[in-house]
C-alpha atoms as a PDB file:
ATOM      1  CA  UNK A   1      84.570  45.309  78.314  1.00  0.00           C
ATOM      2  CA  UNK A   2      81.483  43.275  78.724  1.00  0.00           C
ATOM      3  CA  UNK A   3      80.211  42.615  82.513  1.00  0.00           C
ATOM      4  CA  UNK A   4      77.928  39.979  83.116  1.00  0.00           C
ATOM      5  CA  UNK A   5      76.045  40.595  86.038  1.00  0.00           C
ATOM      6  CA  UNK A   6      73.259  38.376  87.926  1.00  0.00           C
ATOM      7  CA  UNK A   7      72.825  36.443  91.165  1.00  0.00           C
ATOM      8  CA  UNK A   8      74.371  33.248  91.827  1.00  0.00           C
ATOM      9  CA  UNK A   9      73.370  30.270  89.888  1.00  0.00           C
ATOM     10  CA  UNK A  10      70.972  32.151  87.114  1.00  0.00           C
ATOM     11  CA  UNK A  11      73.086  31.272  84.241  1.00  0.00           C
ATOM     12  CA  UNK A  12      75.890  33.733  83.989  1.00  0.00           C
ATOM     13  CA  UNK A  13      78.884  31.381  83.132  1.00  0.00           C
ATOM     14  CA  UNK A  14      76.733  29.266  80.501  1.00  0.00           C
ATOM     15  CA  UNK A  15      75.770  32.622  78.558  1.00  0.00           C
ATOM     16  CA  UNK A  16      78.766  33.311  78.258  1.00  0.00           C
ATOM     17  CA  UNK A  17      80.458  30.046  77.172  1.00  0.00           C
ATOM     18  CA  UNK A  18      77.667  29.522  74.782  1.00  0.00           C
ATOM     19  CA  UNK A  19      78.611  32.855  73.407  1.00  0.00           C
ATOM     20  CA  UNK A  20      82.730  32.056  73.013  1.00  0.00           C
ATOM     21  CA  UNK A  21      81.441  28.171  71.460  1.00  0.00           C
ATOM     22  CA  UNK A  22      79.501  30.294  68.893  1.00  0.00           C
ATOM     23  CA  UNK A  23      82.242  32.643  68.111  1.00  0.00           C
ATOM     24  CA  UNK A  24      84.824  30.265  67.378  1.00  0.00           C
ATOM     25  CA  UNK A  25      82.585  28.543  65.161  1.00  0.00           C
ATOM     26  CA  UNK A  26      81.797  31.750  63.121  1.00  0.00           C
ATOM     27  CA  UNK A  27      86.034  33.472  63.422  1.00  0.00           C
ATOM     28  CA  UNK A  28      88.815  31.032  62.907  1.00  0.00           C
ATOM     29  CA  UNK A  29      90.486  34.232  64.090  1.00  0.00           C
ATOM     30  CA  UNK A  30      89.304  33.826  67.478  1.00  0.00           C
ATOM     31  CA  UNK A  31      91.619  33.228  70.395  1.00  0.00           C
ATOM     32  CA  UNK A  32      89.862  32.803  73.636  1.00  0.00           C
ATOM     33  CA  UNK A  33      91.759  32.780  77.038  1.00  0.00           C
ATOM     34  CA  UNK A  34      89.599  31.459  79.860  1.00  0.00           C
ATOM     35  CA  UNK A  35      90.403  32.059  83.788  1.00  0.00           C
ATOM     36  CA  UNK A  36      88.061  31.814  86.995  1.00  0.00           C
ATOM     37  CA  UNK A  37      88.213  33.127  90.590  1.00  0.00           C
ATOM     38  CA  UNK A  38      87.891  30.799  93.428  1.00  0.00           C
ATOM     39  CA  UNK A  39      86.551  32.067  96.570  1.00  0.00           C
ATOM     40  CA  UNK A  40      89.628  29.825  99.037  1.00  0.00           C
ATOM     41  CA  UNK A  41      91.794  30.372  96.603  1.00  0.00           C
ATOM     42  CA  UNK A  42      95.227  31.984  98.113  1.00  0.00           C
ATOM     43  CA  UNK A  43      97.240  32.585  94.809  1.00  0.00           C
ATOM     44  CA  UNK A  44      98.017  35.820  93.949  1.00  0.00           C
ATOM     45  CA  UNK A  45      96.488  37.389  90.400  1.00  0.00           C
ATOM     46  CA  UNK A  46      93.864  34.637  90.749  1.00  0.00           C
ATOM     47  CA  UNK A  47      91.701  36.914  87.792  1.00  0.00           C
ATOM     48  CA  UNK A  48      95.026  35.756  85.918  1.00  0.00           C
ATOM     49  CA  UNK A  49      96.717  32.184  86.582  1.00  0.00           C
ATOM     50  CA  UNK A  50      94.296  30.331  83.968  1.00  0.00           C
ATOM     51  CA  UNK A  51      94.384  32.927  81.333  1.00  0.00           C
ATOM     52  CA  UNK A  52      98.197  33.261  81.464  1.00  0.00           C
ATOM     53  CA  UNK A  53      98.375  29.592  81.397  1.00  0.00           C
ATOM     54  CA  UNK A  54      96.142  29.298  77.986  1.00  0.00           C
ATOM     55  CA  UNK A  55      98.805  32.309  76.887  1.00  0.00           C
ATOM     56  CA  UNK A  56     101.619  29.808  77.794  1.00  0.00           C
ATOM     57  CA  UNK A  57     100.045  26.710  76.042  1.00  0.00           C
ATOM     58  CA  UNK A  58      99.458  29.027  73.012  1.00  0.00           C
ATOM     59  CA  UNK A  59     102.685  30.567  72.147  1.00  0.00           C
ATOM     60  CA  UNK A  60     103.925  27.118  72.829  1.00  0.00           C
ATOM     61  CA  UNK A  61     101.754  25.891  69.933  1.00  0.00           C
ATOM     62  CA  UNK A  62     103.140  28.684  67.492  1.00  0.00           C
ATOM     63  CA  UNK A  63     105.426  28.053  65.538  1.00  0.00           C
ATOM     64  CA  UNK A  64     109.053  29.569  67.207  1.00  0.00           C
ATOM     65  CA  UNK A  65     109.777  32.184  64.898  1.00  0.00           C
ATOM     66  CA  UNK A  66     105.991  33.728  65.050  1.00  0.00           C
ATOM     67  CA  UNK A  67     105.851  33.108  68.952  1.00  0.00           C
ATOM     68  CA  UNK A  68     109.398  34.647  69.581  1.00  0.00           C
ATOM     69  CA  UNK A  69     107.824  38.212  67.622  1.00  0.00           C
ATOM     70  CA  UNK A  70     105.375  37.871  70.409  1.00  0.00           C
ATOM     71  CA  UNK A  71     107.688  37.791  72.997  1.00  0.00           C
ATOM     72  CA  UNK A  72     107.386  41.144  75.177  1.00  0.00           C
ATOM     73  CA  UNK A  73     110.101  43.528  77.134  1.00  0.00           C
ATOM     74  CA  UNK A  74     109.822  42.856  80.570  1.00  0.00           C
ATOM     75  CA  UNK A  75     109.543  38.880  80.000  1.00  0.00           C
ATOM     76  CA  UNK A  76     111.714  38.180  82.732  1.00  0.00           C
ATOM     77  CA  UNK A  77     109.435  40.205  85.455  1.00  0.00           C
ATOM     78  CA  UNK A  78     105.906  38.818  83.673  1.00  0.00           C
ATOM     79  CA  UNK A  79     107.775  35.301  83.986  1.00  0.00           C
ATOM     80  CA  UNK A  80     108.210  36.205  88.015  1.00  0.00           C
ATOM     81  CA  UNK A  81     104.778  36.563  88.403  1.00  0.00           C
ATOM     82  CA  UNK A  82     103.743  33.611  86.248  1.00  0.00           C
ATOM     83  CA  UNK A  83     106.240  31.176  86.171  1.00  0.00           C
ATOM     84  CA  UNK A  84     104.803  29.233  83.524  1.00  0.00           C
ATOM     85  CA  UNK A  85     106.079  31.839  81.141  1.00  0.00           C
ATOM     86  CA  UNK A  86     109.714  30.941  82.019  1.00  0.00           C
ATOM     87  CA  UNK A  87     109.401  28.254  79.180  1.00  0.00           C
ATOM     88  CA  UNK A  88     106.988  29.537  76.964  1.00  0.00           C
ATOM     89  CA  UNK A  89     107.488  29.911  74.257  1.00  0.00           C
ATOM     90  CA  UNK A  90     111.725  29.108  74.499  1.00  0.00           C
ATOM     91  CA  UNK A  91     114.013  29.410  77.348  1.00  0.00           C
ATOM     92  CA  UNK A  92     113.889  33.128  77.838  1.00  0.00           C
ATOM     93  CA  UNK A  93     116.734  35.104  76.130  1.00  0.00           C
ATOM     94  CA  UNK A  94     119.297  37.511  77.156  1.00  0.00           C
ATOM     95  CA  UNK A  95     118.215  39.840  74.732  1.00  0.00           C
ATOM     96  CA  UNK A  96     114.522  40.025  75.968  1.00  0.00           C
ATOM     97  CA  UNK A  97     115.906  40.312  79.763  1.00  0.00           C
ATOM     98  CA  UNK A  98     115.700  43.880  81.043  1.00  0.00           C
ATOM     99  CA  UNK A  99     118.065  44.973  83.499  1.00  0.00           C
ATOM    100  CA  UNK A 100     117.536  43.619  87.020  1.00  0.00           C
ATOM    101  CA  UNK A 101     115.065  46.078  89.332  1.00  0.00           C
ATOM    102  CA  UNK A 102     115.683  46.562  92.658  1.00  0.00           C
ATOM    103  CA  UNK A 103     112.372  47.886  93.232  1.00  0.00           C
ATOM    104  CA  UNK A 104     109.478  45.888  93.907  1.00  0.00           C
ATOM    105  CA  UNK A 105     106.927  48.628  92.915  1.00  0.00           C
ATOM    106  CA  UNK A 106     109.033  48.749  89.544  1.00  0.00           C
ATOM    107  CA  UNK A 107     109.219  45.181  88.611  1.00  0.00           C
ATOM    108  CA  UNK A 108     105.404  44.976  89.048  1.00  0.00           C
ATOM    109  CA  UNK A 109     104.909  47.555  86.968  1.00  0.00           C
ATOM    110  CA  UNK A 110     107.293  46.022  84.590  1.00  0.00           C
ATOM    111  CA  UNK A 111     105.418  42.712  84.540  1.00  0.00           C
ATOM    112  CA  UNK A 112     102.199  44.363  84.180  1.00  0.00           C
ATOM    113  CA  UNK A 113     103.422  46.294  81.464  1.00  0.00           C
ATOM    114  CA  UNK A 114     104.896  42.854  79.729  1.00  0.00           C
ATOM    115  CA  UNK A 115     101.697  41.059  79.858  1.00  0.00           C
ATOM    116  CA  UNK A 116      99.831  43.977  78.542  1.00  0.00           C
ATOM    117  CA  UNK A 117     102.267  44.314  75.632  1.00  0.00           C
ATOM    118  CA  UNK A 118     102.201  40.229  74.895  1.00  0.00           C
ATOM    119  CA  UNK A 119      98.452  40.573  74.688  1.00  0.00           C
ATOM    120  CA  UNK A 120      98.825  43.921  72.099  1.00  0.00           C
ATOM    121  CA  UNK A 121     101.118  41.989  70.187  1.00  0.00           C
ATOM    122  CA  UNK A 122      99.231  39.279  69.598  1.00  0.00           C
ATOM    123  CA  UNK A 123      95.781  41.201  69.050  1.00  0.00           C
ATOM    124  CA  UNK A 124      97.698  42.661  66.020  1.00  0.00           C
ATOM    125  CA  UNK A 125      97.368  39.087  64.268  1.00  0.00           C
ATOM    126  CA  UNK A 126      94.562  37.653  65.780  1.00  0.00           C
ATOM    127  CA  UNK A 127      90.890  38.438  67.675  1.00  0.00           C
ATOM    128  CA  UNK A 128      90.705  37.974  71.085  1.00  0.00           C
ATOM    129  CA  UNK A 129      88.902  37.253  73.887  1.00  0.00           C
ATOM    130  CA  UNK A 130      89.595  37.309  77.915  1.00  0.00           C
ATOM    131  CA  UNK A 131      86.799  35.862  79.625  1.00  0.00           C
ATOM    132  CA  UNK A 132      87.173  35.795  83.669  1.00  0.00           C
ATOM    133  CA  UNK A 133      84.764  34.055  85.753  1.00  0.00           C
ATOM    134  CA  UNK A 134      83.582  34.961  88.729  1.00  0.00           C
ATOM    135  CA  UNK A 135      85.093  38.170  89.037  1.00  0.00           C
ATOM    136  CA  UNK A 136      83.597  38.891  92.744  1.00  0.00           C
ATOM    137  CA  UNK A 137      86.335  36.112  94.321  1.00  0.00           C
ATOM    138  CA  UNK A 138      89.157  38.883  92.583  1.00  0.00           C
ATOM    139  CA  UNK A 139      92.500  39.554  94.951  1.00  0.00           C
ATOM    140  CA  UNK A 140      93.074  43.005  94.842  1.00  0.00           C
ATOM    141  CA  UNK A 141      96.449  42.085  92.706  1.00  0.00           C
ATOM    142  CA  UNK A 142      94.153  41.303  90.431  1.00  0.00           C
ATOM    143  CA  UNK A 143      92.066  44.027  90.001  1.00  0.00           C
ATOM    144  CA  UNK A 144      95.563  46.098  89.943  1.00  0.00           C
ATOM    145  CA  UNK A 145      96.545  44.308  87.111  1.00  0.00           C
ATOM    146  CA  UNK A 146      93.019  44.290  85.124  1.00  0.00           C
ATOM    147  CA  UNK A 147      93.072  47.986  85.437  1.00  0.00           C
ATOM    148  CA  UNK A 148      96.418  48.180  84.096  1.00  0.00           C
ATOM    149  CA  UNK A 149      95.930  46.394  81.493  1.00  0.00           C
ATOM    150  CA  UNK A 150      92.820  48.132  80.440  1.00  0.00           C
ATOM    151  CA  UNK A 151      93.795  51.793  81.142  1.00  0.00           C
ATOM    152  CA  UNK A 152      93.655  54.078  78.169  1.00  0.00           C
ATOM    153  CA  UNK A 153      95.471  54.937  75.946  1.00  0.00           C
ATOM    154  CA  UNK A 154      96.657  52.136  73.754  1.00  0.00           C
ATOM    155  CA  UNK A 155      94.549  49.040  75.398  1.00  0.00           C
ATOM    156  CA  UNK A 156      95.565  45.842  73.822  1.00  0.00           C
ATOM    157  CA  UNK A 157      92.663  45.572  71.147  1.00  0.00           C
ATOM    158  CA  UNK A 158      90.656  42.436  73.139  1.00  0.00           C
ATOM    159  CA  UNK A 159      87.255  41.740  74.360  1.00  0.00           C
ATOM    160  CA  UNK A 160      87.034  41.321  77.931  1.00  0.00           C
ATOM    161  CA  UNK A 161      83.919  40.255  79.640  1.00  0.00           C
ATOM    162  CA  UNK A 162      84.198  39.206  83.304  1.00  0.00           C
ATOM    163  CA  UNK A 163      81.062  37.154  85.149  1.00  0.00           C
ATOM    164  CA  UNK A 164      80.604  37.849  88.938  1.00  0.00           C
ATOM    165  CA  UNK A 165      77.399  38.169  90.825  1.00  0.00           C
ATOM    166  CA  UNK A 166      75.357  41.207  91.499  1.00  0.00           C
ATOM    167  CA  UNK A 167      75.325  41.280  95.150  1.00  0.00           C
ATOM    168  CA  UNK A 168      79.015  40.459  95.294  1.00  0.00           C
ATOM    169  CA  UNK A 169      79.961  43.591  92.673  1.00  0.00           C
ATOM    170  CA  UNK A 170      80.293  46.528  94.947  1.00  0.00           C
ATOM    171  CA  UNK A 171      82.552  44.051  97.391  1.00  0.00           C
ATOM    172  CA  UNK A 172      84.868  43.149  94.730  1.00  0.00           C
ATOM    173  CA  UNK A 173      84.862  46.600  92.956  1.00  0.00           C
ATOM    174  CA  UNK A 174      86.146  47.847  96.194  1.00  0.00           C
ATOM    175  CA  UNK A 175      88.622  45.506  96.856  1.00  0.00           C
ATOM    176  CA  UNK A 176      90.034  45.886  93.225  1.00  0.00           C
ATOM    177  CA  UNK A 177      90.417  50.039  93.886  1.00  0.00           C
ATOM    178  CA  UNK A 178      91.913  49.226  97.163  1.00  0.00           C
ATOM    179  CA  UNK A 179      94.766  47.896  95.901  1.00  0.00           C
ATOM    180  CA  UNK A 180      95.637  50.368  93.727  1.00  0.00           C
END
C-alpha cells in the first residue's frame, strides 16, 4: 500500500499517473485499475465504481475461457453491488451462483469476499495495480470494503496506492473505521 499524501492541488494525482504511464511502458504485465472519489458523489463504494468498471471492461476483453477461470464464488452478491459485473465476463452461471442469503450482513460479506478473490485470481497471472484518487471523499462502504480486501492473511498480491489530501486524512480515516 502506497499513500500519497499532500495538500490540495500540489501534484498528487500527476505523480502518480506519471508513475502507472511509466510502468506500463517498462511491464507488459501490468494491469492498472483506476477509480476516484467525488466529494457530491452519493453512490455507494465510490473508492470502487471506476475500478470495478475497468475489472468489467477487462475480463470482457479476455478471451472466455481465461476470463471464466477468473470468475469468483460469490459472483452473484459482487454483481449486486456492482451491477456491471452481471455481464462481465458472460451471463453469470448457475454453477458460480451461491445459494441465496437472507442476511444482509452475509451477502456483503459475500461480495466483499468475491471481489477480493477476482482480484487474487487474477494477480496469479498478471501484476497489478489499484490506484484510487482522492481517497479523503471515501463513503464509509468504502473504506469497509478496502479494509477487507486488504486484511491479512492472503491479500490479493496488488499494489494499492490511494491519493487524498493531508488535511482531509484523519476525516476520512475516521469515517472509513466508522463503518466497520
Amino acid at each position: 500500500v502506497v499513500v500519497v499524501e499532500g495538500p490540495s492541488g500540489i501534484g498528487k494525482t500527476a505523480l502518480v499517473q506519471h508513475f502507472l504511464r511509466s510502468a506500463r511502458q517498462t511491464d507488459p504485465r501490468l494491469v492498472v485499475f483506476c477509480g476516484r472519489c467525488r466529494e457530491n458523489e452519493a453512490l455507494g463504494y465510490r473508492a470502487f465504481d471506476a475500478v470495478v468498471d475497468a475489472l468489467s471492461d477487462y475480463l470482457r476483453g479476455l478471451p472466455a475461457a481465461e476470463a471464466e477461470q477468473l470468475l469468483p464464488p460469490y459472483l452473484v452478491e459482487l454483481a449486486k453491488l456492482f451491477p456491471v459485473l452481471a455481464g462481465a465476463p458472460a451471463p453469470l452461471r448457475v454453477a458460480r451462483q451461491s445459494p441465496e442469503v437472507v442476511d444482509s450482513v452475509d451477502q456483503r460479506h459475500r461480495a466483499f469476499q468475491g471481489l477480493r478473490e477476482l482480484l487474487a485470481r487474477l494477480a496469479r497471472r498478471r501484476r497489478i495495480v489499484v490506484f484510487i484518487d482522492d481517497l479523503h471523499w471515501a463513503d464509509g462502504d468504502s473504506g469497509a470494503l478496502l479494509r477487507h480486501l486488504m486484511r491479512p492473511p492472503d491479500a490479493p498480491a496488488l499494489l494499492l496506492i490511494v491519493a487524498l489530501r493531508s488535511a482531509d486524512h484523519q476525516v476520512a480515516m475516521s469515517s472509513a473505521a466508522a463503518a466497520s
